[in-house]
PDB file of N, CA and C in Angstrom:
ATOM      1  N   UNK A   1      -6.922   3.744 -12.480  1.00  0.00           N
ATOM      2  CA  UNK A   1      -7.088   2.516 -11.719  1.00  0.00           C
ATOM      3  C   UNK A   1      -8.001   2.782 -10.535  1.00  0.00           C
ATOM      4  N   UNK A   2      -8.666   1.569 -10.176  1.00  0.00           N
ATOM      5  CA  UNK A   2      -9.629   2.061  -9.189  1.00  0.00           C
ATOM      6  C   UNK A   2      -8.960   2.076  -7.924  1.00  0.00           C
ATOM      7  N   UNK A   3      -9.322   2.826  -6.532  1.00  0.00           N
ATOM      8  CA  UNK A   3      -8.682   2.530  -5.344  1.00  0.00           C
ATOM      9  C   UNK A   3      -9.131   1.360  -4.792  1.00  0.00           C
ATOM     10  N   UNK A   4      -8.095   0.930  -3.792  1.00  0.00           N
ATOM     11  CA  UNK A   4      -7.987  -0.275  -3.084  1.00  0.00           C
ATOM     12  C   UNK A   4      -7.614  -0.129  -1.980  1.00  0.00           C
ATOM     13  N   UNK A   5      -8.129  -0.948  -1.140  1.00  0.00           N
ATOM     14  CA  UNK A   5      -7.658  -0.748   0.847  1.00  0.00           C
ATOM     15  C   UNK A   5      -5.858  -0.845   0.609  1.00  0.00           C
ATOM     16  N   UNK A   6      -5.747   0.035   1.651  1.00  0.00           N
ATOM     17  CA  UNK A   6      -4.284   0.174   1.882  1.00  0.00           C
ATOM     18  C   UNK A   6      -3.797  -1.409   2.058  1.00  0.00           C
ATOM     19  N   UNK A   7      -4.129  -2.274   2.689  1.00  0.00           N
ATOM     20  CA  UNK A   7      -4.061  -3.698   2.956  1.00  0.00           C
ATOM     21  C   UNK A   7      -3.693  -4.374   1.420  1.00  0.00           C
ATOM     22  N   UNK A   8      -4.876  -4.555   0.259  1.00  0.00           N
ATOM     23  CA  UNK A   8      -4.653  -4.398  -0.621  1.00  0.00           C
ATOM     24  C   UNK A   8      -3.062  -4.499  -1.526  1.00  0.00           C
ATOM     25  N   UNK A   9      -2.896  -2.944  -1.459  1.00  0.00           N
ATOM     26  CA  UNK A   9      -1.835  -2.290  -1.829  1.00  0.00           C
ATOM     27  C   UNK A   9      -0.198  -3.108  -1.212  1.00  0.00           C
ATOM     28  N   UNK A  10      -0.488  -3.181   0.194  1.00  0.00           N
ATOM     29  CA  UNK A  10       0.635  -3.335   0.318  1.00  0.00           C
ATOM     30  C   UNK A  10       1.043  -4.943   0.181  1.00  0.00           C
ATOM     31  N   UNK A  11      -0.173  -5.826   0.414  1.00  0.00           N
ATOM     32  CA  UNK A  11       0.310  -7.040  -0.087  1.00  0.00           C
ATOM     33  C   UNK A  11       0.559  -7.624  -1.645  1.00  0.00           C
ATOM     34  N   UNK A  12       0.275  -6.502  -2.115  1.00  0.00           N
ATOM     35  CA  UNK A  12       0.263  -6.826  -3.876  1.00  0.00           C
ATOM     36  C   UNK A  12       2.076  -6.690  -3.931  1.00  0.00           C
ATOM     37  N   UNK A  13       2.487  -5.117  -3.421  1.00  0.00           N
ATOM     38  CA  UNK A  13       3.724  -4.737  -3.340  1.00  0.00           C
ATOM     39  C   UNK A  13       5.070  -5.518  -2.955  1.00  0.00           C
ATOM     40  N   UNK A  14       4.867  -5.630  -1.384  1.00  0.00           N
ATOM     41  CA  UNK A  14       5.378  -6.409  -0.983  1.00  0.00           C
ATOM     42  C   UNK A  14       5.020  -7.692  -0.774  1.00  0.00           C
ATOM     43  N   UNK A  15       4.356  -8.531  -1.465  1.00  0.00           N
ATOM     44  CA  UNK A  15       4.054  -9.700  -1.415  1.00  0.00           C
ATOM     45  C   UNK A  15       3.690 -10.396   0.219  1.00  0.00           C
ATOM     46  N   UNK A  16       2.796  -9.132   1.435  1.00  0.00           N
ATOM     47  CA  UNK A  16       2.988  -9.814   2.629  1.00  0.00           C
ATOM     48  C   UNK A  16       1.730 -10.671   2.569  1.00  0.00           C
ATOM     49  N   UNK A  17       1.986 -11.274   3.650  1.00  0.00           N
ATOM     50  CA  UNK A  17       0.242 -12.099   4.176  1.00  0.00           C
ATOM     51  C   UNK A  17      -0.461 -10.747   4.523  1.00  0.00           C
ATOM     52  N   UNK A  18      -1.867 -11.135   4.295  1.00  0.00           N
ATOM     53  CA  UNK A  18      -3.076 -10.176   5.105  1.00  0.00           C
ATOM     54  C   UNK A  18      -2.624 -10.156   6.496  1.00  0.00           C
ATOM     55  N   UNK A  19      -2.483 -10.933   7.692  1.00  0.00           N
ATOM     56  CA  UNK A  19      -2.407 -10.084   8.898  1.00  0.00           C
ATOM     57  C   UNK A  19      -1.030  -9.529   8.915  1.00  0.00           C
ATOM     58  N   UNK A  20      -0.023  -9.691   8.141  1.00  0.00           N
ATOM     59  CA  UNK A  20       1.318  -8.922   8.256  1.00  0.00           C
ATOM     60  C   UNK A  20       1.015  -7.328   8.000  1.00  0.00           C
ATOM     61  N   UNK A  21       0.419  -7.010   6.625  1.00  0.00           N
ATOM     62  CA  UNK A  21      -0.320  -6.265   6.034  1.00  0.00           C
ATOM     63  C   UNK A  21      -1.163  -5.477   6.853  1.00  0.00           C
ATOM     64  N   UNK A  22      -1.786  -6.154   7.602  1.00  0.00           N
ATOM     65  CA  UNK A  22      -3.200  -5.342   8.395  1.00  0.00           C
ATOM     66  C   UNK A  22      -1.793  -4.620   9.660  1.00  0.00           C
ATOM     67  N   UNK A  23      -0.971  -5.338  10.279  1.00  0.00           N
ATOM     68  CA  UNK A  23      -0.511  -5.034  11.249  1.00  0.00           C
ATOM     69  C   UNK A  23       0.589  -3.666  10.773  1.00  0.00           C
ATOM     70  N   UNK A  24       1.260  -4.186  10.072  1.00  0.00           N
ATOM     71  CA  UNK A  24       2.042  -2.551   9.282  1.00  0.00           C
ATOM     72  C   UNK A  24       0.982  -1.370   9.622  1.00  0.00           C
ATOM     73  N   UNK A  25      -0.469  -1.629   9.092  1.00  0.00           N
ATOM     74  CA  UNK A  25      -0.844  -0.191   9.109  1.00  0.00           C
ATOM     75  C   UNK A  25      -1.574  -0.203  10.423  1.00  0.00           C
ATOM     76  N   UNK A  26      -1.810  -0.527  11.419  1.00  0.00           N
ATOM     77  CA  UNK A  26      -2.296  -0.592  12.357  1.00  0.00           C
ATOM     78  C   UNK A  26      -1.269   0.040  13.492  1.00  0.00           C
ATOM     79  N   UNK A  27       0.169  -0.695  13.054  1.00  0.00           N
ATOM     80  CA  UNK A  27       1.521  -0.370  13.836  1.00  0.00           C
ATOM     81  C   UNK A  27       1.256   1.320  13.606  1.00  0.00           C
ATOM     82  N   UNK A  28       0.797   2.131  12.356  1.00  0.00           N
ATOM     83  CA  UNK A  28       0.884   3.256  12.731  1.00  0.00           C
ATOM     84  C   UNK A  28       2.122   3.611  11.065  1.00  0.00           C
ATOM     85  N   UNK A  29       2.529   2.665   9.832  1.00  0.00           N
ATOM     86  CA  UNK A  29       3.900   2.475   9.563  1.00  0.00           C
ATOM     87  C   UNK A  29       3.355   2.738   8.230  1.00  0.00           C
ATOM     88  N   UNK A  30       2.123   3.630   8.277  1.00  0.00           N
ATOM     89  CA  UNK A  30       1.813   3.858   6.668  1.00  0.00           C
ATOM     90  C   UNK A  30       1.688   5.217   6.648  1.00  0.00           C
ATOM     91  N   UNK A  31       1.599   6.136   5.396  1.00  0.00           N
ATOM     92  CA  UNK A  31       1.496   7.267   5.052  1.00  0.00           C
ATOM     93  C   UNK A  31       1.324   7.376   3.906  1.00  0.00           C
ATOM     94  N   UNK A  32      -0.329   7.952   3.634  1.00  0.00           N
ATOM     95  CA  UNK A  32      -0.799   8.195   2.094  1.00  0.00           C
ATOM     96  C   UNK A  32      -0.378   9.798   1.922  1.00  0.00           C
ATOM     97  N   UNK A  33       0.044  10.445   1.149  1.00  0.00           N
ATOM     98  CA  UNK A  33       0.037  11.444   0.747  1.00  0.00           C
ATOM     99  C   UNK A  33       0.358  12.665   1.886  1.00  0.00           C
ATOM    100  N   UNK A  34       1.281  11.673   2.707  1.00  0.00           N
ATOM    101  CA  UNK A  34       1.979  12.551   3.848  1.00  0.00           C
ATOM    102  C   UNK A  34       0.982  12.225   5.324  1.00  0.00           C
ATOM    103  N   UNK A  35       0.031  11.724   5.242  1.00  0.00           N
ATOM    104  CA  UNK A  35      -1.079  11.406   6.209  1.00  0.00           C
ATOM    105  C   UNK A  35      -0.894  10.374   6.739  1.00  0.00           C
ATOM    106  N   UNK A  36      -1.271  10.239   7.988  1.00  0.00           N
ATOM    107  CA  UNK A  36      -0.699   8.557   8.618  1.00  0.00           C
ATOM    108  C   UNK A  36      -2.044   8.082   8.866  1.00  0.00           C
ATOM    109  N   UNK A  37      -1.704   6.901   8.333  1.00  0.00           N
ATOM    110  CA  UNK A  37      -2.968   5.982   8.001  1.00  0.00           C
ATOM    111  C   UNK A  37      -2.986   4.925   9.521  1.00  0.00           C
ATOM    112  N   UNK A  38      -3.997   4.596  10.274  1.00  0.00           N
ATOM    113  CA  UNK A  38      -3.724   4.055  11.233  1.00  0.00           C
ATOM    114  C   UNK A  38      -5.162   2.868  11.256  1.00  0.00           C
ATOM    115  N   UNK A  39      -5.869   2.789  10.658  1.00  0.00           N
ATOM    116  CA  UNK A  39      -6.897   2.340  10.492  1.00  0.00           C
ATOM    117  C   UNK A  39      -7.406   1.676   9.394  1.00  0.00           C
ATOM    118  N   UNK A  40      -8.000   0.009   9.340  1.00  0.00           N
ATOM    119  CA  UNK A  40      -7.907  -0.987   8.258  1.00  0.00           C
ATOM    120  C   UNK A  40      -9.196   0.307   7.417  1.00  0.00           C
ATOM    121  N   UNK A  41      -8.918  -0.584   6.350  1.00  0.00           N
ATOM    122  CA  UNK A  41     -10.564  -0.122   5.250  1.00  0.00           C
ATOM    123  C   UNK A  41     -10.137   1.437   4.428  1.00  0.00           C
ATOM    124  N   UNK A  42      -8.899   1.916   5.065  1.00  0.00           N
ATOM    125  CA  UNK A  42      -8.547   3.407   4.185  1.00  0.00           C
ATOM    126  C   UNK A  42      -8.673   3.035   2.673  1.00  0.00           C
ATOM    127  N   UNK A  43      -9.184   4.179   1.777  1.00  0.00           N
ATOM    128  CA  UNK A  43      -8.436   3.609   0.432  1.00  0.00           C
ATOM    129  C   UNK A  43      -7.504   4.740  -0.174  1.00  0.00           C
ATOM    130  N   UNK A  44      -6.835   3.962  -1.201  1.00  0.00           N
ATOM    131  CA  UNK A  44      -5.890   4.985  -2.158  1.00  0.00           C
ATOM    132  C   UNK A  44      -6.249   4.507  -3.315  1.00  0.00           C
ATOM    133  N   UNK A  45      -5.499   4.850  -4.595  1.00  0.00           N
ATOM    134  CA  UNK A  45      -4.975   4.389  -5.665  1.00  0.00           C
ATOM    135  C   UNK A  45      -3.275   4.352  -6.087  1.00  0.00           C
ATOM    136  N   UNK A  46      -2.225   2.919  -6.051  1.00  0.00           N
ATOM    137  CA  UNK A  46      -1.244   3.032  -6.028  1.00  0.00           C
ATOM    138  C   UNK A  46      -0.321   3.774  -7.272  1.00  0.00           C
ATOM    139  N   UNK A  47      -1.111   3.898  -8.128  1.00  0.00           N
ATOM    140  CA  UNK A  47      -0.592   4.814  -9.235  1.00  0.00           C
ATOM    141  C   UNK A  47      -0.498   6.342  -9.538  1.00  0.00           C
ATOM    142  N   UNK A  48      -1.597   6.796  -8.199  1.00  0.00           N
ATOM    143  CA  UNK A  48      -1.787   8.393  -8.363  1.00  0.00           C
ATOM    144  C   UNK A  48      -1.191   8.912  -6.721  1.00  0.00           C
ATOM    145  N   UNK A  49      -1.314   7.884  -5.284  1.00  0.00           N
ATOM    146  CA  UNK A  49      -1.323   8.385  -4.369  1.00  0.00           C
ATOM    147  C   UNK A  49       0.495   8.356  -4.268  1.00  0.00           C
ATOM    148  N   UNK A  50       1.037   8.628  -3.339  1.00  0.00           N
ATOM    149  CA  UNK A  50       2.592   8.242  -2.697  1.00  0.00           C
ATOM    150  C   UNK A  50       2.129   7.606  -1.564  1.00  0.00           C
ATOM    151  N   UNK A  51       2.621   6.746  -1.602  1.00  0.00           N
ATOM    152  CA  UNK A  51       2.098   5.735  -0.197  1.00  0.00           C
ATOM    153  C   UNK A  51       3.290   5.186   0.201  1.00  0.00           C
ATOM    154  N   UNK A  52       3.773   5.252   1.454  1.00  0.00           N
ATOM    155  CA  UNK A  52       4.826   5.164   1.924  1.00  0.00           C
ATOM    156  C   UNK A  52       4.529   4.138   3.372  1.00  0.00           C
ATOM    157  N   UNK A  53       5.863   3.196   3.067  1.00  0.00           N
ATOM    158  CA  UNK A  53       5.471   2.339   4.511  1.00  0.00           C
ATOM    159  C   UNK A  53       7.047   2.442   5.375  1.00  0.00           C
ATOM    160  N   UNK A  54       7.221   2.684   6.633  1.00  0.00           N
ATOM    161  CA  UNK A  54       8.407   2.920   7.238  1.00  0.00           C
ATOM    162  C   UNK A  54       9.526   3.991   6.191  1.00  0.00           C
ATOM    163  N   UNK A  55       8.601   5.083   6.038  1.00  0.00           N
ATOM    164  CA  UNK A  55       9.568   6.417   4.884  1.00  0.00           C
ATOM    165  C   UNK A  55       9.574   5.619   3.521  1.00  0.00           C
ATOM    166  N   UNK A  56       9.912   4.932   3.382  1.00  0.00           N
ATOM    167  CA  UNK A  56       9.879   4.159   1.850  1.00  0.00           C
ATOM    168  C   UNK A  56       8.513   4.086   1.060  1.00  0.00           C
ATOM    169  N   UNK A  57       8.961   4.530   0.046  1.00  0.00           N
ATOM    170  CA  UNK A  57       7.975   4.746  -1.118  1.00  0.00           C
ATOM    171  C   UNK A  57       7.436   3.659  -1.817  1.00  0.00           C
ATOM    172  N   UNK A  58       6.663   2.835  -1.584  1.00  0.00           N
ATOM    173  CA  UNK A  58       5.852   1.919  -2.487  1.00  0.00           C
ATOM    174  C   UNK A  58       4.910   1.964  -4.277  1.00  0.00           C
ATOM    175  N   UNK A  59       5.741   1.338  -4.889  1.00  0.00           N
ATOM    176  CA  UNK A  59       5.476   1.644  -6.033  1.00  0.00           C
ATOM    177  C   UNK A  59       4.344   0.358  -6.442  1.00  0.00           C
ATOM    178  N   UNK A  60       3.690   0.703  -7.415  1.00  0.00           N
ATOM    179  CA  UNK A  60       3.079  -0.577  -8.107  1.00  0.00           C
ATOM    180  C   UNK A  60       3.968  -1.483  -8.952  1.00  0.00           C
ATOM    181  N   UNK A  61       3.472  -2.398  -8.725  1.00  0.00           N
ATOM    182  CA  UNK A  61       4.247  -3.614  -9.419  1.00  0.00           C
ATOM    183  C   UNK A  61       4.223  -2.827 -11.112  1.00  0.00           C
ATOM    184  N   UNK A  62       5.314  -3.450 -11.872  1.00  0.00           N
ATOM    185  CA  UNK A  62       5.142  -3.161 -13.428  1.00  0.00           C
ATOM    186  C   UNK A  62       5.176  -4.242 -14.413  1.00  0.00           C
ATOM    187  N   UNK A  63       4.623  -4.714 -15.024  1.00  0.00           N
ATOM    188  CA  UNK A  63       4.529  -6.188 -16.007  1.00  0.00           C
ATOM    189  C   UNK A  63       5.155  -5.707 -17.062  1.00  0.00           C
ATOM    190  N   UNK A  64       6.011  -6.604 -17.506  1.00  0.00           N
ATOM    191  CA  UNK A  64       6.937  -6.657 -18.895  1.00  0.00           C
ATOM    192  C   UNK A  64       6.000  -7.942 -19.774  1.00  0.00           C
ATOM    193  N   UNK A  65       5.517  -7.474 -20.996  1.00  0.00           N
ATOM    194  CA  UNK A  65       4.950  -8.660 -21.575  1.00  0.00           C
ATOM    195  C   UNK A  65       5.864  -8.644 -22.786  1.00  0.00           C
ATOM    196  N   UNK A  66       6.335  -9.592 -23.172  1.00  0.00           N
ATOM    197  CA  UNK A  66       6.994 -10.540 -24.371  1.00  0.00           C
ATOM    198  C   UNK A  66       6.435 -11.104 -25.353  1.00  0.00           C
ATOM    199  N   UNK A  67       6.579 -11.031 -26.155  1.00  0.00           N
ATOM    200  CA  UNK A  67       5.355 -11.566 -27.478  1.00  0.00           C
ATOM    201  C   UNK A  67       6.701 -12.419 -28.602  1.00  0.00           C
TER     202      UNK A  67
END
């Protein structure tokens, strides 16, 4: 999967608004791969990085398709 701004990521996850989103990582309340992210425009990929917001681990969403 390609990477995406941490912003991105976390509103896909947690379903926030963009400035809720921008402010989490700005607050200082993100961590890619143990690194604290403090600044908009970072990127990851949510399937390969551990991205963590307030210690909690953020996963990618998972789709169940039904046929």
């Amino acid at each position: 999967m390609e990477e995406t701004t941490q912003v991105e990521v976390i509103r896909k996850v947690d379903e926030a608004q963009l400035t809720k989103a921008e402010k989490i990582i700005l607050d200082g309340r993100v961590r890619v791969n143990g690194q604290l992210i403090c600044e908009l425009g970072s990127k990851a990929d949510p399937h390969h990085d551990h991205i963590k917001v307030d210690g909690k681990l953020i996963r990618p969403q998972q789709f169940e398709y039904h046929l």
